[in-house]
C-alpha atoms as a PDB file:
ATOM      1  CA  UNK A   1       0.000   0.000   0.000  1.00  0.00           C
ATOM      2  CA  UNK A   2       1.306   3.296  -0.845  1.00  0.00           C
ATOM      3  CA  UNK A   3       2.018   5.868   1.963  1.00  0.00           C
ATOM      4  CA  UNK A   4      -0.435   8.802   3.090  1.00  0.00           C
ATOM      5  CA  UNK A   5       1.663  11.646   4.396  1.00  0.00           C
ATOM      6  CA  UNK A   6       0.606  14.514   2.571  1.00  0.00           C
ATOM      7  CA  UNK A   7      -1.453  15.015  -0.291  1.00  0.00           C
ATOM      8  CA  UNK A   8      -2.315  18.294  -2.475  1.00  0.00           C
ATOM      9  CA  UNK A   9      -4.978  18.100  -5.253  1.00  0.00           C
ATOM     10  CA  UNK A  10      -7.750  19.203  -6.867  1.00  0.00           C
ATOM     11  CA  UNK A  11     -11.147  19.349  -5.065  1.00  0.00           C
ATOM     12  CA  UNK A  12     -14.319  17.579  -6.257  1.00  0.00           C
ATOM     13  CA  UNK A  13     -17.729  18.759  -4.953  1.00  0.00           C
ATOM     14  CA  UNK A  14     -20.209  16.209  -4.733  1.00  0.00           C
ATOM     15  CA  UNK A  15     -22.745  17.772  -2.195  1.00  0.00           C
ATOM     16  CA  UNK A  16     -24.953  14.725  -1.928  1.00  0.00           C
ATOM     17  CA  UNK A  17     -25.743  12.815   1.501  1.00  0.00           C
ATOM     18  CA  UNK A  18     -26.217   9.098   2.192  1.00  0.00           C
ATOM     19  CA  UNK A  19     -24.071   8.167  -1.408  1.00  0.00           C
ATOM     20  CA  UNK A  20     -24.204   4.756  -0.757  1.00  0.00           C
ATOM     21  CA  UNK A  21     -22.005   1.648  -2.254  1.00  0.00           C
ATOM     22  CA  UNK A  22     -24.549   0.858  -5.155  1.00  0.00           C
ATOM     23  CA  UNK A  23     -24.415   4.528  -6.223  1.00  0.00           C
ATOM     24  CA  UNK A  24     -20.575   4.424  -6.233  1.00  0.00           C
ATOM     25  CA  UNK A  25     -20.223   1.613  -7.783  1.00  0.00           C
ATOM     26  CA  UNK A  26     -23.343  -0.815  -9.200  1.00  0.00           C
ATOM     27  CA  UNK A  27     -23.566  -4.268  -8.388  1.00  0.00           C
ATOM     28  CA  UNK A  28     -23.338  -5.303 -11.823  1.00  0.00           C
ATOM     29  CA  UNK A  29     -19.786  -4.024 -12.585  1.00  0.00           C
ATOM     30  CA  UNK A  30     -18.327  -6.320  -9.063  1.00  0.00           C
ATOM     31  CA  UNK A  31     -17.435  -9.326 -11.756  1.00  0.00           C
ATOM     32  CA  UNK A  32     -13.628  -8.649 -11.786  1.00  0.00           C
ATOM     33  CA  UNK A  33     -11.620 -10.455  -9.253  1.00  0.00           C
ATOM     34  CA  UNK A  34      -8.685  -8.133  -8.954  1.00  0.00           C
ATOM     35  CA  UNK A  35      -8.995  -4.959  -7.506  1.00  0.00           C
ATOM     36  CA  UNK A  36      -7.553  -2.386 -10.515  1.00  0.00           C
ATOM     37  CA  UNK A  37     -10.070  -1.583 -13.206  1.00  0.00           C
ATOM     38  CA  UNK A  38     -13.008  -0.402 -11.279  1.00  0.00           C
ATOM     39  CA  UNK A  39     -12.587   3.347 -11.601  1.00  0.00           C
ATOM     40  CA  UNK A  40     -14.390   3.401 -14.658  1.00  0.00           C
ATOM     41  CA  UNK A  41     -17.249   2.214 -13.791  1.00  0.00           C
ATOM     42  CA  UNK A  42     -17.197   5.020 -10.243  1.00  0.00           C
ATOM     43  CA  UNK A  43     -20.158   6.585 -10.008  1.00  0.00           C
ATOM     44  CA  UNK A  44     -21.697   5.050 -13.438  1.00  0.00           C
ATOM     45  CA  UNK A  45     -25.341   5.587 -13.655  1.00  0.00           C
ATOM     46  CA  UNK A  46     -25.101   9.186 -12.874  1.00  0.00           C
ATOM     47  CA  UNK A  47     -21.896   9.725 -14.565  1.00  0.00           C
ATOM     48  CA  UNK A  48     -22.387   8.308 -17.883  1.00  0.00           C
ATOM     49  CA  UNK A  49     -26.319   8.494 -19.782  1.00  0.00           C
ATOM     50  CA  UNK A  50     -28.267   4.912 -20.785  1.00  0.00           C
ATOM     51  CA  UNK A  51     -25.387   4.880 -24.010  1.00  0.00           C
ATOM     52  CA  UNK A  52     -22.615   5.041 -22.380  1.00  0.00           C
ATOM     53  CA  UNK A  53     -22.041   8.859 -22.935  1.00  0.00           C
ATOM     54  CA  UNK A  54     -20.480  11.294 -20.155  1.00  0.00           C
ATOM     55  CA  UNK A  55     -23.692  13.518 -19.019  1.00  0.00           C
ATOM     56  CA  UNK A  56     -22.988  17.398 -18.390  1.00  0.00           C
ATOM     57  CA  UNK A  57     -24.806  17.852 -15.524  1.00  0.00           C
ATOM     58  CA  UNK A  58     -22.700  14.935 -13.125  1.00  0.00           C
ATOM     59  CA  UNK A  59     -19.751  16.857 -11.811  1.00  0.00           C
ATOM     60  CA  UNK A  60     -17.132  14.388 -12.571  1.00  0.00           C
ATOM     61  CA  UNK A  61     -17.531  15.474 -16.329  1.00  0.00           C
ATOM     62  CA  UNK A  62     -16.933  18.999 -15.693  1.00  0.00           C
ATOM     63  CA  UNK A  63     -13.454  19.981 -17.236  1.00  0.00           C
ATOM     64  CA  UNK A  64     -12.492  21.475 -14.190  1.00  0.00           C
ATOM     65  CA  UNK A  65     -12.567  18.795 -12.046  1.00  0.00           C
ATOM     66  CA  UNK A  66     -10.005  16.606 -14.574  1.00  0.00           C
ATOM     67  CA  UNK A  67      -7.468  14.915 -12.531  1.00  0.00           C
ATOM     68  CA  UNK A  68      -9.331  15.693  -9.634  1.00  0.00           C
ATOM     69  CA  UNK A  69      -7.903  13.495  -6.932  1.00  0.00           C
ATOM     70  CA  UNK A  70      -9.744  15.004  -3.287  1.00  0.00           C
ATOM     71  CA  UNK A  71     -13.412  13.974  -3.169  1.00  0.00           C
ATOM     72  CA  UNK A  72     -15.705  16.124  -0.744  1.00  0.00           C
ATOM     73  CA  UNK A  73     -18.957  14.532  -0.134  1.00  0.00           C
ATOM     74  CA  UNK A  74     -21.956  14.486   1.992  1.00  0.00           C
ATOM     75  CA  UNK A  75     -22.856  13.137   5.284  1.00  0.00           C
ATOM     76  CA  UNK A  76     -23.042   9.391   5.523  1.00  0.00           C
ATOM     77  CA  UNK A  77     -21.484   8.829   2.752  1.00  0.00           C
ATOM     78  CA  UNK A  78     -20.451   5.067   1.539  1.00  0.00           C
ATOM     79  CA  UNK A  79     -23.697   3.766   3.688  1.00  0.00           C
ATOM     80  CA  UNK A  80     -25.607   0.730   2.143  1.00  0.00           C
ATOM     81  CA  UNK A  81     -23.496  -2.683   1.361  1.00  0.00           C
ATOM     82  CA  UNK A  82     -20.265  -3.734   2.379  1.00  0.00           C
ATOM     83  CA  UNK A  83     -18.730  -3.846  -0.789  1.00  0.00           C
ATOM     84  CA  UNK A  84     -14.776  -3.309  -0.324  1.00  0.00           C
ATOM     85  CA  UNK A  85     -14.915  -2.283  -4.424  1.00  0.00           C
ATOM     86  CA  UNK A  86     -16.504   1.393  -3.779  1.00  0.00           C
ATOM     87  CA  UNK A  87     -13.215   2.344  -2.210  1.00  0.00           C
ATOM     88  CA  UNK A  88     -11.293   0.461  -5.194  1.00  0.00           C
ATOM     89  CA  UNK A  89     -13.226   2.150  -7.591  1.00  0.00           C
ATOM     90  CA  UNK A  90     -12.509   5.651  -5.823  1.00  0.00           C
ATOM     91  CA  UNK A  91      -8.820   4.676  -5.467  1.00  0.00           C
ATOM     92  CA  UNK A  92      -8.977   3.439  -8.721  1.00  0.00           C
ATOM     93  CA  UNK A  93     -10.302   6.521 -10.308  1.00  0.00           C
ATOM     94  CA  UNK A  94      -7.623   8.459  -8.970  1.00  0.00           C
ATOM     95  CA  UNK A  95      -8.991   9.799  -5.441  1.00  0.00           C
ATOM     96  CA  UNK A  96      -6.798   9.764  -2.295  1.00  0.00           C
ATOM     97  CA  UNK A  97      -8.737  11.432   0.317  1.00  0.00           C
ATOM     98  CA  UNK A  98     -12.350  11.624   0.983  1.00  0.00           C
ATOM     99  CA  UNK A  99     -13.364  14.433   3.355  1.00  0.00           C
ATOM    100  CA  UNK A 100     -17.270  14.322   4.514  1.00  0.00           C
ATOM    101  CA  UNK A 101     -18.909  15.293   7.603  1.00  0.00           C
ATOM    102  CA  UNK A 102     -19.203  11.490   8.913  1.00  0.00           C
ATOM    103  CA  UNK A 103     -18.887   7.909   6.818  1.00  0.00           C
ATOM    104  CA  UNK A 104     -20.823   4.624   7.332  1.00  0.00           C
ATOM    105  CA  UNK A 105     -18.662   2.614   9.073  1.00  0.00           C
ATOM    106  CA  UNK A 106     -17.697   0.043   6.505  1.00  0.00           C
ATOM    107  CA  UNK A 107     -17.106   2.051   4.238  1.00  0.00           C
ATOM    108  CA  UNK A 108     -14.766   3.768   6.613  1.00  0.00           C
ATOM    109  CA  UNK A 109     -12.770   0.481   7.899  1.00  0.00           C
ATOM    110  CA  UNK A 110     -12.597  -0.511   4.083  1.00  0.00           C
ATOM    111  CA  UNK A 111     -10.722   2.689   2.781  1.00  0.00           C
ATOM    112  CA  UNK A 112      -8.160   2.154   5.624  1.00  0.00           C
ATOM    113  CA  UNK A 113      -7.591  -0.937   4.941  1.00  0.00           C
ATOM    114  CA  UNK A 114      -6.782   0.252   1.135  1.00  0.00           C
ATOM    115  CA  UNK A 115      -4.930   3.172   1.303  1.00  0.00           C
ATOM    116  CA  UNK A 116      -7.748   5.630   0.730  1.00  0.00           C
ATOM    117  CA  UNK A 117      -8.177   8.468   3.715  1.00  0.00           C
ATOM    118  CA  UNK A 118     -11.408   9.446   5.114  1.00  0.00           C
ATOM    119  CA  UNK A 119     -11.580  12.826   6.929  1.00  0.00           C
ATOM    120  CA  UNK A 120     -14.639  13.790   8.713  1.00  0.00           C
ATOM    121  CA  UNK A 121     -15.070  17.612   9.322  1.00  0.00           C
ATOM    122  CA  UNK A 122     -18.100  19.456  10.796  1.00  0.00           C
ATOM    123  CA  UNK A 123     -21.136  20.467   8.254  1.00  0.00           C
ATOM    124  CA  UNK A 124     -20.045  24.333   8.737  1.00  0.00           C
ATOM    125  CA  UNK A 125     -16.357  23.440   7.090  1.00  0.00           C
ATOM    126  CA  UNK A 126     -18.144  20.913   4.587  1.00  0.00           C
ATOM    127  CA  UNK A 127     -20.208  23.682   3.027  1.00  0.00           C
ATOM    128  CA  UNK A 128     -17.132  26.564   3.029  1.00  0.00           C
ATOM    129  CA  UNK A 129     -14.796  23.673   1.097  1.00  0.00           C
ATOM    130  CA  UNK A 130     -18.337  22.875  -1.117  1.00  0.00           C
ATOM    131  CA  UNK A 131     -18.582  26.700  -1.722  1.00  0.00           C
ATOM    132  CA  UNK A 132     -14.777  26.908  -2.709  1.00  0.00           C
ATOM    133  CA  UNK A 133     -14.635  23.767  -4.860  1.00  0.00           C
ATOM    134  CA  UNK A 134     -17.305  25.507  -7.389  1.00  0.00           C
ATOM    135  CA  UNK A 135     -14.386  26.451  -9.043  1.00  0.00           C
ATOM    136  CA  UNK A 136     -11.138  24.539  -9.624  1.00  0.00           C
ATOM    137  CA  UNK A 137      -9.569  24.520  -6.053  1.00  0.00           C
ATOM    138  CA  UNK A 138      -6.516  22.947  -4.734  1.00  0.00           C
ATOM    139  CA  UNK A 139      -6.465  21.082  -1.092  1.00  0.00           C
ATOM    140  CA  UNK A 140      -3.673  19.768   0.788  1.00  0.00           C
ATOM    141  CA  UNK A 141      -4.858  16.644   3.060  1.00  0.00           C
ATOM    142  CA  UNK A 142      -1.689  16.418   5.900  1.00  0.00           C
ATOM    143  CA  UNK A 143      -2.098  13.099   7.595  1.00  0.00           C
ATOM    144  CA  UNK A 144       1.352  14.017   9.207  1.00  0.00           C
ATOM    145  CA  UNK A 145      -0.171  17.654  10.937  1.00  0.00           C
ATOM    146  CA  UNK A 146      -3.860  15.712  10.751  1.00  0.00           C
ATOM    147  CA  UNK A 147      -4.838  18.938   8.788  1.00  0.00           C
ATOM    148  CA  UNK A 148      -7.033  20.318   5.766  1.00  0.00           C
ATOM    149  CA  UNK A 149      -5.748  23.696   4.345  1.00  0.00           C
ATOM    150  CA  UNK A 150      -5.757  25.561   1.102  1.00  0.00           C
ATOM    151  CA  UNK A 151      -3.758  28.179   0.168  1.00  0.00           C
ATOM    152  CA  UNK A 152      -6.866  30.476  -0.021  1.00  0.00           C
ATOM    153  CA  UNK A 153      -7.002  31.070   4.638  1.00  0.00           C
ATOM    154  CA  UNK A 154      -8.777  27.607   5.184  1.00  0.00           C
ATOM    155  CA  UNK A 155      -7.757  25.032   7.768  1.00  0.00           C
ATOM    156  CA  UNK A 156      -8.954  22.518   9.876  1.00  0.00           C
ATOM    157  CA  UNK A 157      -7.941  19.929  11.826  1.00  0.00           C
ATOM    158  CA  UNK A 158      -9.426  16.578  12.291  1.00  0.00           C
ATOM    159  CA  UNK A 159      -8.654  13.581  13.971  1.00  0.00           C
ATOM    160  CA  UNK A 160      -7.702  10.099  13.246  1.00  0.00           C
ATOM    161  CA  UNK A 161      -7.643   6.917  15.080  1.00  0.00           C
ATOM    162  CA  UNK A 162      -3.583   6.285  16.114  1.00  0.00           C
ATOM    163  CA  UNK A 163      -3.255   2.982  14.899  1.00  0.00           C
ATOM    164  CA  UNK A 164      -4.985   3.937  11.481  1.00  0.00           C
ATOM    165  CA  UNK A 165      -2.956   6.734  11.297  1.00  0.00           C
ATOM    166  CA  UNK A 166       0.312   4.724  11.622  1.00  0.00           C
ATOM    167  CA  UNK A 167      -1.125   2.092   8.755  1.00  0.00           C
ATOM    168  CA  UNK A 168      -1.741   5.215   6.264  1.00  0.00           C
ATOM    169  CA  UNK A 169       1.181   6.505   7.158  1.00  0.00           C
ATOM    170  CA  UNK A 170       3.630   3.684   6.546  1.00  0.00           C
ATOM    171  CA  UNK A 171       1.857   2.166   3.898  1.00  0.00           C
ATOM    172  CA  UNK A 172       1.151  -1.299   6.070  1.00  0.00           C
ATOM    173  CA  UNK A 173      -2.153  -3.108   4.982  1.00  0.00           C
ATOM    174  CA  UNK A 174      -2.863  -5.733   7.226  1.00  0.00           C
ATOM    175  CA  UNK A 175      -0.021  -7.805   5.521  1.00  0.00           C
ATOM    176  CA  UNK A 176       2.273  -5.052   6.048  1.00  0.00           C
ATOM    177  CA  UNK A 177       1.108  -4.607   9.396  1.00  0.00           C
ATOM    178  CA  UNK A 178       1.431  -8.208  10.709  1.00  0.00           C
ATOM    179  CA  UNK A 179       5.191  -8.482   8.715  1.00  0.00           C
ATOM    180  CA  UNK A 180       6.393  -5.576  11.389  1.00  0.00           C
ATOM    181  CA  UNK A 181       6.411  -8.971  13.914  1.00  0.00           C
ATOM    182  CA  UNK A 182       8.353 -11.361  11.621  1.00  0.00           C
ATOM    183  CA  UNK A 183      11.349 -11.493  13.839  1.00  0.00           C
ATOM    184  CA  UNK A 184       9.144 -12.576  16.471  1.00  0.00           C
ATOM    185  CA  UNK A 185       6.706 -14.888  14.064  1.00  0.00           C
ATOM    186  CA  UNK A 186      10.134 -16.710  13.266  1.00  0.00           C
ATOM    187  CA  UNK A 187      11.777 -16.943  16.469  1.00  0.00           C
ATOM    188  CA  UNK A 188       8.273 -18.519  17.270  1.00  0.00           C
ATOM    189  CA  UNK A 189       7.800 -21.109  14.479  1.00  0.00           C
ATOM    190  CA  UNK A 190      11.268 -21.659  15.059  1.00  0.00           C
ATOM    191  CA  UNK A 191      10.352 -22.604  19.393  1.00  0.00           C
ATOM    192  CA  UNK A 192       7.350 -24.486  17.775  1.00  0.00           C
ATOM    193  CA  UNK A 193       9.616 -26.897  15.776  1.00  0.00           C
ATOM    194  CA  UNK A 194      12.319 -27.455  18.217  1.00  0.00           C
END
């Protein structure tokens, strides 16, 4: 898993609450069994029209949101199913950092887990970042400070669970994370067998 220190990048409104896992990505694009390849499919029934074609009113479209790689949502968001592939398909699609004003838990645990970094800030600093983003505006996400500015007089803090914090930081999935222990795993195997 790649490291979250700090991140700077273009802002994404998507002022919509309770965006749930079906919305983010349908059900009937979960057929691959690796986890690259979903971004395309992120968001697909309100991104693209019944042919396949990008529609001009979904934000994702807009030209100013290209390479867009900070997602600020509404409250709840990622509620509904359990499905680990919404946060692939966000990750996938380019976005690092989610910032809402709360997640469902799942959702939550699941973009941990993958690298992906959900910030919760109050509705006040949700709507001033909303308000900002309606044009092309650039965030730094500083998992190292635990801090949201812009270069623009915004800033907040939020907080993080420690032991999350550590895995986004170092880049440890829970692979990573168990591999800190291998010189004790081994000296264990190695008492096991004699």
């Amino acid at each position: 898993m790649k490291p979250f220190r700090v991140h700077i990048g273009v802002a994404v409104p998507l002022d919509r609450p309770n965006v749930d896992t079906d919305q983010i990505i349908p059900k009937e694009y979960l057929k691959r069994i690796e986890r690259t390849g979903f971004g395309q499919f992120l968001f697909y029934d309100w991104r693209l029209d019944e042919d396949g074609r990008p529609r001009a009113d979904f934000v994702l479209n807009d030209e100013r949101y290209t390479g867009a790689s900070i997602l600020l949502a509404g409250r709840n968001f990622g509620c509904g199913s359990s499905r680990e592939h919404a946060v692939w398909a966000l990750h996938d699609f380019g976005i690092r950092a989610v910032i809402a004003p709360s997640f469902a838990d799942i959702f939550a645990n699941n973009a941990l887990a993958n690298g992906l970094l959900p910030v919760a800030l109050p509705e006040d600093q949700m709507q001033s970042l909303m308000q900002r983003a309606h044009t092309r505006h650039e965030l730094t996400v500083d998992l190292e400070s635990c801090q949201v500015r812009d270069g623009q007089g915004f800033s907040a803090p939020f907080t993080m669970d420690p032991s999350a914090r550590h895995r986004l930081l170092n880049g440890l999935d829970d692979i990573g994370l168990t591999l800190q222990h291998e010189d004790a795993i081994v000296r264990y195997e190695r008492a096991l067998v004699g």
